[in-house]
PDB file of N, CA and C in Angstrom:
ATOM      1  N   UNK A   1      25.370   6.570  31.405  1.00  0.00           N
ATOM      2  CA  UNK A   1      24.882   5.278  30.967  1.00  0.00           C
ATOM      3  C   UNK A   1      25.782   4.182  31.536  1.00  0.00           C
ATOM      4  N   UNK A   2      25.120   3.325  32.050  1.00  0.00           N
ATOM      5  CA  UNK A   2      25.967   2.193  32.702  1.00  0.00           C
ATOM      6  C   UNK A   2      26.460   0.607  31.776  1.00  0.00           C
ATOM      7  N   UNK A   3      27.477   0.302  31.904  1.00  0.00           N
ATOM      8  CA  UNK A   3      27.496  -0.986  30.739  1.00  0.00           C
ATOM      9  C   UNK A   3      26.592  -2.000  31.412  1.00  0.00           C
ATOM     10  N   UNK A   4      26.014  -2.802  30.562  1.00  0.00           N
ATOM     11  CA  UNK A   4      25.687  -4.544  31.104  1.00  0.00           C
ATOM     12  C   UNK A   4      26.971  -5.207  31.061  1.00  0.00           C
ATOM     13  N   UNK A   5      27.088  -6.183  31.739  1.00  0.00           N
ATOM     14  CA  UNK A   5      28.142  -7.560  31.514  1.00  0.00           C
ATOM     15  C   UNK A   5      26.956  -8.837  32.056  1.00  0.00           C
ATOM     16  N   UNK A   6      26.902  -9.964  31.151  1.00  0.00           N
ATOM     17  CA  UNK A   6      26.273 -11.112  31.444  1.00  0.00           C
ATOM     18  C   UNK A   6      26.940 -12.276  31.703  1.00  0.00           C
ATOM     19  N   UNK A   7      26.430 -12.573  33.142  1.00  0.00           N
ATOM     20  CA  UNK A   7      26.993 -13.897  33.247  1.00  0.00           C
ATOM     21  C   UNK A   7      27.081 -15.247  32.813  1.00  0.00           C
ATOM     22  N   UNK A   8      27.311 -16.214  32.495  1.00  0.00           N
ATOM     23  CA  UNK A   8      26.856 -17.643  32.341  1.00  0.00           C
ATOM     24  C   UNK A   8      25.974 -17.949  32.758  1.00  0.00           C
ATOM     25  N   UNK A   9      25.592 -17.860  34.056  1.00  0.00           N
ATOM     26  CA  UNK A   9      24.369 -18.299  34.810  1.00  0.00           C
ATOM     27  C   UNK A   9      23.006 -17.655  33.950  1.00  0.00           C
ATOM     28  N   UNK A  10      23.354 -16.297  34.072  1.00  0.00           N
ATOM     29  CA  UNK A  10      22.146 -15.273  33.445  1.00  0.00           C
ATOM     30  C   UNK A  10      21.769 -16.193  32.282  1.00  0.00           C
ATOM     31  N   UNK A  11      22.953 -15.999  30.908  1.00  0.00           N
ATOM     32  CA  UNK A  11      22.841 -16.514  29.600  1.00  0.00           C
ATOM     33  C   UNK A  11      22.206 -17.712  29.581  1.00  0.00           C
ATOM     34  N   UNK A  12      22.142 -18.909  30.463  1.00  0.00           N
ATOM     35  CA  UNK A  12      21.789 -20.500  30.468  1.00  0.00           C
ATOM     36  C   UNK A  12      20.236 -20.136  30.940  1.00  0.00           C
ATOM     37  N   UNK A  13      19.990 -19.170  32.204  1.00  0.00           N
ATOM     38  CA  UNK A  13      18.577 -18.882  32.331  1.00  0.00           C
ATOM     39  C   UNK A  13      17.968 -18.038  31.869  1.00  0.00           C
ATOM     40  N   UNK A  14      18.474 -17.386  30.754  1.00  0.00           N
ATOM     41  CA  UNK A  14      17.399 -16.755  29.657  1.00  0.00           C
ATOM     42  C   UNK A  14      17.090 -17.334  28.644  1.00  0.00           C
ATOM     43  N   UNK A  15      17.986 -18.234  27.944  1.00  0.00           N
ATOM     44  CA  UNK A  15      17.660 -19.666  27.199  1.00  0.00           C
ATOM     45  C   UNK A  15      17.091 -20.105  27.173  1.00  0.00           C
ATOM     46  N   UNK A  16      16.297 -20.095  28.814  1.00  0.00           N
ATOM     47  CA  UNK A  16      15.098 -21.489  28.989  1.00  0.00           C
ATOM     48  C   UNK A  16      13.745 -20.428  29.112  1.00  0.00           C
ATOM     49  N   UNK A  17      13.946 -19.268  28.871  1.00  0.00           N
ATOM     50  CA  UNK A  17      13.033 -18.339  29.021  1.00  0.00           C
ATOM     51  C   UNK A  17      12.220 -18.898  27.698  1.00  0.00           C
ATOM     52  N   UNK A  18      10.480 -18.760  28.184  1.00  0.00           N
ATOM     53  CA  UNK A  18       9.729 -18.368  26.937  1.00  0.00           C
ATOM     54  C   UNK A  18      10.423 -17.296  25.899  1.00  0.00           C
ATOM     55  N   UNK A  19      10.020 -17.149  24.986  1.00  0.00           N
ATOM     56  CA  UNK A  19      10.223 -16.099  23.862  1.00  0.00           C
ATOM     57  C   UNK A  19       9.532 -14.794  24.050  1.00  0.00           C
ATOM     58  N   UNK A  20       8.419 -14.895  24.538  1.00  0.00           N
ATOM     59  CA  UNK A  20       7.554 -13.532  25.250  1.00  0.00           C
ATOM     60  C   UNK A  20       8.582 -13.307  26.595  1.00  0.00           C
ATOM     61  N   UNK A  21       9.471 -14.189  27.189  1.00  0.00           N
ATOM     62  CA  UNK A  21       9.980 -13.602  28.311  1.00  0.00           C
ATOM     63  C   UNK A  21      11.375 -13.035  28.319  1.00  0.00           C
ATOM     64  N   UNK A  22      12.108 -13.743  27.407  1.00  0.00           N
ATOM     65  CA  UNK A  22      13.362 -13.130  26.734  1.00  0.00           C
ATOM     66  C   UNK A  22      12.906 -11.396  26.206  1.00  0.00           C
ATOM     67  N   UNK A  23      11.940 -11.500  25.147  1.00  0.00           N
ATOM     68  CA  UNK A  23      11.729  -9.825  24.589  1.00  0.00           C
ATOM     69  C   UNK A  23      11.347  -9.065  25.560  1.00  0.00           C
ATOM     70  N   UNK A  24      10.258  -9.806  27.115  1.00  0.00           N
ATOM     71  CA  UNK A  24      10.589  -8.506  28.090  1.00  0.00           C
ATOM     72  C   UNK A  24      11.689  -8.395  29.107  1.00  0.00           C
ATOM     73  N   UNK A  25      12.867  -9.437  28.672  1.00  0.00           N
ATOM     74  CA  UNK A  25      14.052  -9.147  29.854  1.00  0.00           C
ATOM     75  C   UNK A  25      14.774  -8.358  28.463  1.00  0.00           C
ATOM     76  N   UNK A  26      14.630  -8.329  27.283  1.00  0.00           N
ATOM     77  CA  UNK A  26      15.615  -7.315  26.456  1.00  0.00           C
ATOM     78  C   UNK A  26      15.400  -6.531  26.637  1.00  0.00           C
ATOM     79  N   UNK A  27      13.754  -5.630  26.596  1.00  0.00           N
ATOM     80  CA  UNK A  27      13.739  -4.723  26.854  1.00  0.00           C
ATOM     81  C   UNK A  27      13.733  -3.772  28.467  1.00  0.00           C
ATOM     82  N   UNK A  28      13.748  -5.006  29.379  1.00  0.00           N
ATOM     83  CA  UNK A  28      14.456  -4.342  30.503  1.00  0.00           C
ATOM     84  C   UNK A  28      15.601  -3.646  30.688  1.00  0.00           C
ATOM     85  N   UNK A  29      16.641  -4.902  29.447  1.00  0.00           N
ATOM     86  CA  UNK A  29      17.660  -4.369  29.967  1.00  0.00           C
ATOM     87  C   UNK A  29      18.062  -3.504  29.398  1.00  0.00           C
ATOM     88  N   UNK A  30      17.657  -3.415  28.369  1.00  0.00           N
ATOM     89  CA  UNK A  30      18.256  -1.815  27.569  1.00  0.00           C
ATOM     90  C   UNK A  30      17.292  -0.420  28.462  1.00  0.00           C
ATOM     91  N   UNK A  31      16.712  -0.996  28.668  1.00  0.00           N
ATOM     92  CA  UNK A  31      16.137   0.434  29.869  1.00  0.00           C
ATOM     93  C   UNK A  31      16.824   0.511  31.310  1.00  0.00           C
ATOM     94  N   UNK A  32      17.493  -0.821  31.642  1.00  0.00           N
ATOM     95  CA  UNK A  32      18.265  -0.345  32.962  1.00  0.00           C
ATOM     96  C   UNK A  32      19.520  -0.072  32.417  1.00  0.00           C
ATOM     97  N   UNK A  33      20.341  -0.217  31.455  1.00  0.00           N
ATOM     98  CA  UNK A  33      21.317   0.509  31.308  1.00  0.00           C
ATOM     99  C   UNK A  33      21.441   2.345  31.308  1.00  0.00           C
ATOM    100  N   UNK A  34      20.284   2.465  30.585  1.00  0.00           N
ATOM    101  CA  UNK A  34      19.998   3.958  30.506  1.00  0.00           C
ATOM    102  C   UNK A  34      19.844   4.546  31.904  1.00  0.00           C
ATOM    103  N   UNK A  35      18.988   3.836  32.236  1.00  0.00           N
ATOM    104  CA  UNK A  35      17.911   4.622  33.537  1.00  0.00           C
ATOM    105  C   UNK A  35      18.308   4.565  34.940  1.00  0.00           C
ATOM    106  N   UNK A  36      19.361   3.512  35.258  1.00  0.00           N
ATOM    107  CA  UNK A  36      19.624   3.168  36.590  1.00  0.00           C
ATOM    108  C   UNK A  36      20.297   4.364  36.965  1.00  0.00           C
ATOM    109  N   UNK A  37      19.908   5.082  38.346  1.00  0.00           N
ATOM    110  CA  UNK A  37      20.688   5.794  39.322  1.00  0.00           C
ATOM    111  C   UNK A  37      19.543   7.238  38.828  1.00  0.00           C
ATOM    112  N   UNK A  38      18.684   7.261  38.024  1.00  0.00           N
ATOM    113  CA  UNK A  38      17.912   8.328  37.566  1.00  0.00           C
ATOM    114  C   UNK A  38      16.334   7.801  38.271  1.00  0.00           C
ATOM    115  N   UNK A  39      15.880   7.855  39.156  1.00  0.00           N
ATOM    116  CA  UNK A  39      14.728   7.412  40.041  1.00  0.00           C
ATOM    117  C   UNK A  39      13.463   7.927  39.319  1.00  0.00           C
ATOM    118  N   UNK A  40      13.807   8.884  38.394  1.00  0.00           N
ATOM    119  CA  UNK A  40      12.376   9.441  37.772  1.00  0.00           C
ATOM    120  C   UNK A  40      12.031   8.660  36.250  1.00  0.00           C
ATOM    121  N   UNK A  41      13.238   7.655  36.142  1.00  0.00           N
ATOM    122  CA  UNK A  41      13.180   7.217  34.527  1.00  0.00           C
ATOM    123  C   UNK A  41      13.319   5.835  35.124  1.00  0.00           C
ATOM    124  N   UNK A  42      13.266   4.989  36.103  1.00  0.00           N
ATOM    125  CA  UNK A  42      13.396   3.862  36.383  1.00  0.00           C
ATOM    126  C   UNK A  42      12.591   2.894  37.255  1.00  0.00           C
ATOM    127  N   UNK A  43      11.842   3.968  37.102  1.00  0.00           N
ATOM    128  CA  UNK A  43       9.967   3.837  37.475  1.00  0.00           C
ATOM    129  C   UNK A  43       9.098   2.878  37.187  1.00  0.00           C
ATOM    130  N   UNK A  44       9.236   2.609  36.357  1.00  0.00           N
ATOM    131  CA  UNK A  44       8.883   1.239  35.324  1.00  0.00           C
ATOM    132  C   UNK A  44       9.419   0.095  35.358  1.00  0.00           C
ATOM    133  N   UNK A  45      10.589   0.245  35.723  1.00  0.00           N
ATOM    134  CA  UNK A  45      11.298  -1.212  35.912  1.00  0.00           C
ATOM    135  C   UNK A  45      10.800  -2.113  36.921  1.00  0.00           C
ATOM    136  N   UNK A  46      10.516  -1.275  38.194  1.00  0.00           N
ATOM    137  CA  UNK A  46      10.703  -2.113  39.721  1.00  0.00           C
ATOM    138  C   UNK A  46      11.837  -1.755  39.917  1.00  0.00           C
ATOM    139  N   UNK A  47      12.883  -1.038  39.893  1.00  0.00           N
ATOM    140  CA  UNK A  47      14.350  -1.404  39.960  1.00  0.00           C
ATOM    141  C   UNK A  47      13.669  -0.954  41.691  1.00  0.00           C
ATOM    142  N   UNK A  48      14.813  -2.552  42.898  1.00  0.00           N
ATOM    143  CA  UNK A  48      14.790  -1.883  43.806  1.00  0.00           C
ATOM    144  C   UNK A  48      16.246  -2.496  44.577  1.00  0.00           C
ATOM    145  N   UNK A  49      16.417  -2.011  45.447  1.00  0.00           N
ATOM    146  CA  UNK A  49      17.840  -2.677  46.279  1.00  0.00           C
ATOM    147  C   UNK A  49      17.548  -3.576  47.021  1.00  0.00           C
ATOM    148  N   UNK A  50      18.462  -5.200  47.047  1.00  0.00           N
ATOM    149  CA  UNK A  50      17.958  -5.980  47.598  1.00  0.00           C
ATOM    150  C   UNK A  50      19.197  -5.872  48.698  1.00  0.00           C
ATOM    151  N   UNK A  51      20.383  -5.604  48.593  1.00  0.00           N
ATOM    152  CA  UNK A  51      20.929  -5.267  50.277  1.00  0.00           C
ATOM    153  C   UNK A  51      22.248  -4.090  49.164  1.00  0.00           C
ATOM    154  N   UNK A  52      23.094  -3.983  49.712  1.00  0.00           N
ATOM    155  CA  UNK A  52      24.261  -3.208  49.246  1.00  0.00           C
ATOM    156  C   UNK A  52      24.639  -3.296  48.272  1.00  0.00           C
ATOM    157  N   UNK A  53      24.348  -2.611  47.026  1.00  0.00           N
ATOM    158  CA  UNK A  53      24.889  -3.333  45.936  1.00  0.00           C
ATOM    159  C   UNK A  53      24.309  -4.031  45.038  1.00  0.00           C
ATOM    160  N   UNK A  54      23.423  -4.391  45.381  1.00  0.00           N
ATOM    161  CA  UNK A  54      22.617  -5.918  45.234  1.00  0.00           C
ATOM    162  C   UNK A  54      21.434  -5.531  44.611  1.00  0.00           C
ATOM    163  N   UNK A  55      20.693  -5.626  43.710  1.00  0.00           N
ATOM    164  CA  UNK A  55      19.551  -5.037  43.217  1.00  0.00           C
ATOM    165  C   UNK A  55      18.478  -6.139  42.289  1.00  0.00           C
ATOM    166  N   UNK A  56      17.494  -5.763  42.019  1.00  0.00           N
ATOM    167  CA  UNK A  56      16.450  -6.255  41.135  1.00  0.00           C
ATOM    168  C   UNK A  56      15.548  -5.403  40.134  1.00  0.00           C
ATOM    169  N   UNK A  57      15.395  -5.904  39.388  1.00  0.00           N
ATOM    170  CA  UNK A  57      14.132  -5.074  38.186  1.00  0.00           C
ATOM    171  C   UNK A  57      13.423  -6.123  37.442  1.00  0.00           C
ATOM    172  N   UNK A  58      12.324  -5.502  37.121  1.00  0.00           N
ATOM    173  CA  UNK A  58      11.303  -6.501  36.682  1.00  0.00           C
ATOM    174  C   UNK A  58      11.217  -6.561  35.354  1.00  0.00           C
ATOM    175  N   UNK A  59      11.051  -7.565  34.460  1.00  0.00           N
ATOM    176  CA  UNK A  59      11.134  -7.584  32.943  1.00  0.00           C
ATOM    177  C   UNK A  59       9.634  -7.460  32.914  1.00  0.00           C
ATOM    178  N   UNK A  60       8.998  -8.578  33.454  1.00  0.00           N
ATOM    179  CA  UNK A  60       7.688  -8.469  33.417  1.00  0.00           C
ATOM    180  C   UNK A  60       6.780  -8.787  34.770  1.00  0.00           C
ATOM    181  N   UNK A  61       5.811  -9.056  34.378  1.00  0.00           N
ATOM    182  CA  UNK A  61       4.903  -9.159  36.001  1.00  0.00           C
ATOM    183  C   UNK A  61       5.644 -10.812  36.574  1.00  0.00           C
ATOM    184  N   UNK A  62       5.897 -11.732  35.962  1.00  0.00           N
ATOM    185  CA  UNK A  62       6.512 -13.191  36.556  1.00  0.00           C
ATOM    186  C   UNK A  62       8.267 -13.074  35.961  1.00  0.00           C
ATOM    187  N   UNK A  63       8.729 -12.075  35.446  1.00  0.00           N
ATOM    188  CA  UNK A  63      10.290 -12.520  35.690  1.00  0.00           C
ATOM    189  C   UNK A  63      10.804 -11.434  36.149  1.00  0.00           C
ATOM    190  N   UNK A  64      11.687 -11.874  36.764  1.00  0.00           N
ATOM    191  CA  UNK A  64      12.368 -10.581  37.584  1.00  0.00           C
ATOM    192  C   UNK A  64      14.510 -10.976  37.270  1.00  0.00           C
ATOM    193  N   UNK A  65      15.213  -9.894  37.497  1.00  0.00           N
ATOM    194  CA  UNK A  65      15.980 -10.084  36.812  1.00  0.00           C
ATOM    195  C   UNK A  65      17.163  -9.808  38.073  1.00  0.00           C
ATOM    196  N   UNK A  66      17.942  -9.976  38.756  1.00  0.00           N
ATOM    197  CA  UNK A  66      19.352 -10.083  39.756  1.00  0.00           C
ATOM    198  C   UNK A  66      20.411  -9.344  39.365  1.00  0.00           C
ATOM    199  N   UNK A  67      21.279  -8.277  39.595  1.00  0.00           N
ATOM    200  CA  UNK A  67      22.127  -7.994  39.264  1.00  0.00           C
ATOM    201  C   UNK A  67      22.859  -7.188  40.240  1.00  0.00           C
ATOM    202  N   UNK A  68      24.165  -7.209  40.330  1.00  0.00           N
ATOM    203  CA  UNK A  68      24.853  -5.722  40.751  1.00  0.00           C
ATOM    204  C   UNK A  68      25.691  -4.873  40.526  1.00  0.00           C
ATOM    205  N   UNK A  69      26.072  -3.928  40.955  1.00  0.00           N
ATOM    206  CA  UNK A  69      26.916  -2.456  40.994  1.00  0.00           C
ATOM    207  C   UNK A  69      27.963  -2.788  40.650  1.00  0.00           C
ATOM    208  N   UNK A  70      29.036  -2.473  40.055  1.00  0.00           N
ATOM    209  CA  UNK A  70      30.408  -2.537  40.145  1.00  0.00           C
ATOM    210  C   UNK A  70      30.779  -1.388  39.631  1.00  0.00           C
ATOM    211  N   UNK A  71      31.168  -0.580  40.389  1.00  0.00           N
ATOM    212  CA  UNK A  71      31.680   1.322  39.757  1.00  0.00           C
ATOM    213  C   UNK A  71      30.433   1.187  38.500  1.00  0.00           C
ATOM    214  N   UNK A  72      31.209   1.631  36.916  1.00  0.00           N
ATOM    215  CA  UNK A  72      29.673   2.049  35.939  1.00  0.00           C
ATOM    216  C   UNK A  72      29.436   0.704  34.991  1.00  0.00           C
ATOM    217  N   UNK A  73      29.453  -0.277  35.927  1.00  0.00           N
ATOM    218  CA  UNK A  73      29.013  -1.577  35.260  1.00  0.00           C
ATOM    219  C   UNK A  73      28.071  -2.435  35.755  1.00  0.00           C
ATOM    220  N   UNK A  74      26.624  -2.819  35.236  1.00  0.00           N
ATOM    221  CA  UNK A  74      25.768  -3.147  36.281  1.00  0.00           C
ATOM    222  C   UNK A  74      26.227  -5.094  35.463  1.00  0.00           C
ATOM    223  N   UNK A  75      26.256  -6.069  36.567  1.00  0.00           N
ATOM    224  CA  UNK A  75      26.543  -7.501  36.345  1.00  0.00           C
ATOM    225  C   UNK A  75      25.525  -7.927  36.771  1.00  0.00           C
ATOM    226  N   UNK A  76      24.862  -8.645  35.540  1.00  0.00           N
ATOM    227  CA  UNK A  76      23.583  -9.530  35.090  1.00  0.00           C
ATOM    228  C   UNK A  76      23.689 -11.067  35.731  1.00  0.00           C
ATOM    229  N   UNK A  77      23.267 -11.482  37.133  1.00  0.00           N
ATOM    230  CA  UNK A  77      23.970 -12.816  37.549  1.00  0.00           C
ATOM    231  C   UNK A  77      22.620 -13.367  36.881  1.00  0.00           C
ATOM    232  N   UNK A  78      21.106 -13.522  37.111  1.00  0.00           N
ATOM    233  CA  UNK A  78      20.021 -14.108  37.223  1.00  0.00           C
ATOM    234  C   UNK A  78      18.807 -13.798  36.862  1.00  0.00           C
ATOM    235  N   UNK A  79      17.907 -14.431  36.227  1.00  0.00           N
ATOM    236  CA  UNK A  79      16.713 -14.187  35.574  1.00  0.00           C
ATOM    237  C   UNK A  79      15.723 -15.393  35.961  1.00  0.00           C
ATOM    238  N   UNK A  80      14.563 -15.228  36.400  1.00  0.00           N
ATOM    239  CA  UNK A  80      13.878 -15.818  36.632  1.00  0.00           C
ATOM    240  C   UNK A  80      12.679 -15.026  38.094  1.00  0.00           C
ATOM    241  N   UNK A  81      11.892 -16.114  38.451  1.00  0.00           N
ATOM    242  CA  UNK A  81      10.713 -15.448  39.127  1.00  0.00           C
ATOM    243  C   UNK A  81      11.276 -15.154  40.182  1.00  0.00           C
ATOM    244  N   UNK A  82      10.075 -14.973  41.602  1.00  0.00           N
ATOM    245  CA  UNK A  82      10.753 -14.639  43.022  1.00  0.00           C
ATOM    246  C   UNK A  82      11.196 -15.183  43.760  1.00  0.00           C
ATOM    247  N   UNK A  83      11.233 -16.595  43.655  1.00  0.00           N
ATOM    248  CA  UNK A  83      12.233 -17.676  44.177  1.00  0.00           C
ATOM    249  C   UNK A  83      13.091 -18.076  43.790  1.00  0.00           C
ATOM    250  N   UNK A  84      13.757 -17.461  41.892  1.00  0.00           N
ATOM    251  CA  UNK A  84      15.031 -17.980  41.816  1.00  0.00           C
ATOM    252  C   UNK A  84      15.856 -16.273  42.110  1.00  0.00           C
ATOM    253  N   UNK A  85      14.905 -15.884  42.383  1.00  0.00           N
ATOM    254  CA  UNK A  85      15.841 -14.280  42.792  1.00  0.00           C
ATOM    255  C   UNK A  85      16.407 -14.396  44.504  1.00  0.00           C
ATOM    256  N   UNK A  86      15.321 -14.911  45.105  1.00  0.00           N
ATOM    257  CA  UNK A  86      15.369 -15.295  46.537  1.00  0.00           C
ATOM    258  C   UNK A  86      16.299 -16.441  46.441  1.00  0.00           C
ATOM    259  N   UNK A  87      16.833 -17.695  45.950  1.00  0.00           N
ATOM    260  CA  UNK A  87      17.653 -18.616  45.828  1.00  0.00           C
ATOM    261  C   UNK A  87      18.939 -17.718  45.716  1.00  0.00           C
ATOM    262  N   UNK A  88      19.353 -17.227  44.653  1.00  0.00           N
ATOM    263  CA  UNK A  88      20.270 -16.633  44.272  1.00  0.00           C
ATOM    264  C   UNK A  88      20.601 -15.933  45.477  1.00  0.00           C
ATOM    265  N   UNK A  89      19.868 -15.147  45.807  1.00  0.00           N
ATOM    266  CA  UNK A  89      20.577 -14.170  46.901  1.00  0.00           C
ATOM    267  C   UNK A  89      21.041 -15.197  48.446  1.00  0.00           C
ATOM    268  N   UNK A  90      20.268 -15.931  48.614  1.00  0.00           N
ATOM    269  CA  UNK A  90      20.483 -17.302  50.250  1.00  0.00           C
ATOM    270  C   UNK A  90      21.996 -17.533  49.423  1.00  0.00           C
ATOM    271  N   UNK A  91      22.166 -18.165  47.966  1.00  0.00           N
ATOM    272  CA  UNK A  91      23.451 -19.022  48.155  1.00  0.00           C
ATOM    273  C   UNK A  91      24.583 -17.814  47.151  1.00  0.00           C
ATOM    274  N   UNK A  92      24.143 -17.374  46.981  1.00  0.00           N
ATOM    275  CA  UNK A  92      25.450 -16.096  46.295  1.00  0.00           C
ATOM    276  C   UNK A  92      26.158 -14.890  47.119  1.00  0.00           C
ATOM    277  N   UNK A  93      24.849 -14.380  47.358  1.00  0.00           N
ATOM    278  CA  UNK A  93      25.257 -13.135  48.549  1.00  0.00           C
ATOM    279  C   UNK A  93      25.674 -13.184  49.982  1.00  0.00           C
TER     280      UNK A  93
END
């Protein structure tokens, strides 16, 4: 099982999340803690690699969620649709 850690950034853009969109990034994320690195249980997410390290999973069909690897700690930078996932990655990565 892998830990979460959340960033500031994450925390300020789940805030502004609807309330239907917060309960499907919770329950993302308690399923990518479990499931990540197990390809037959993480099926559901979307989880996919966006370069080294670097990954995405889907809360729901319009939010998608940014994070990466660090040894057994996955770091929660971003939440939002496919252009603040695509933003994030042009000015972070």
């Amino acid at each position: 099982m892998m830990r979460l850690a959340l960033t500031r950034a994450f925390l300020r853009q789940y805030s502004a999340l609807p309330e239907a969109g917060q309960q499907s990034c919770d329950k993302a994320l308690d399923a990518l803690s479990s499931a990540f690195g197990d390809p037959h249980r993480h099926a559901g997410l979307g989880l996919r690699a966006l370069r080294r390290g670097v990954y995405e999973c889907r809360a729901n069909l319009d939010v998608r969620i940014g994070f990466t690897r660090h040894a057994d700690t996955l770091l929660i930078h971003t939440v939002g649709n496919h252009d603040t996932i695509r933003s994030w990655l042009r000015n972070n990565m």
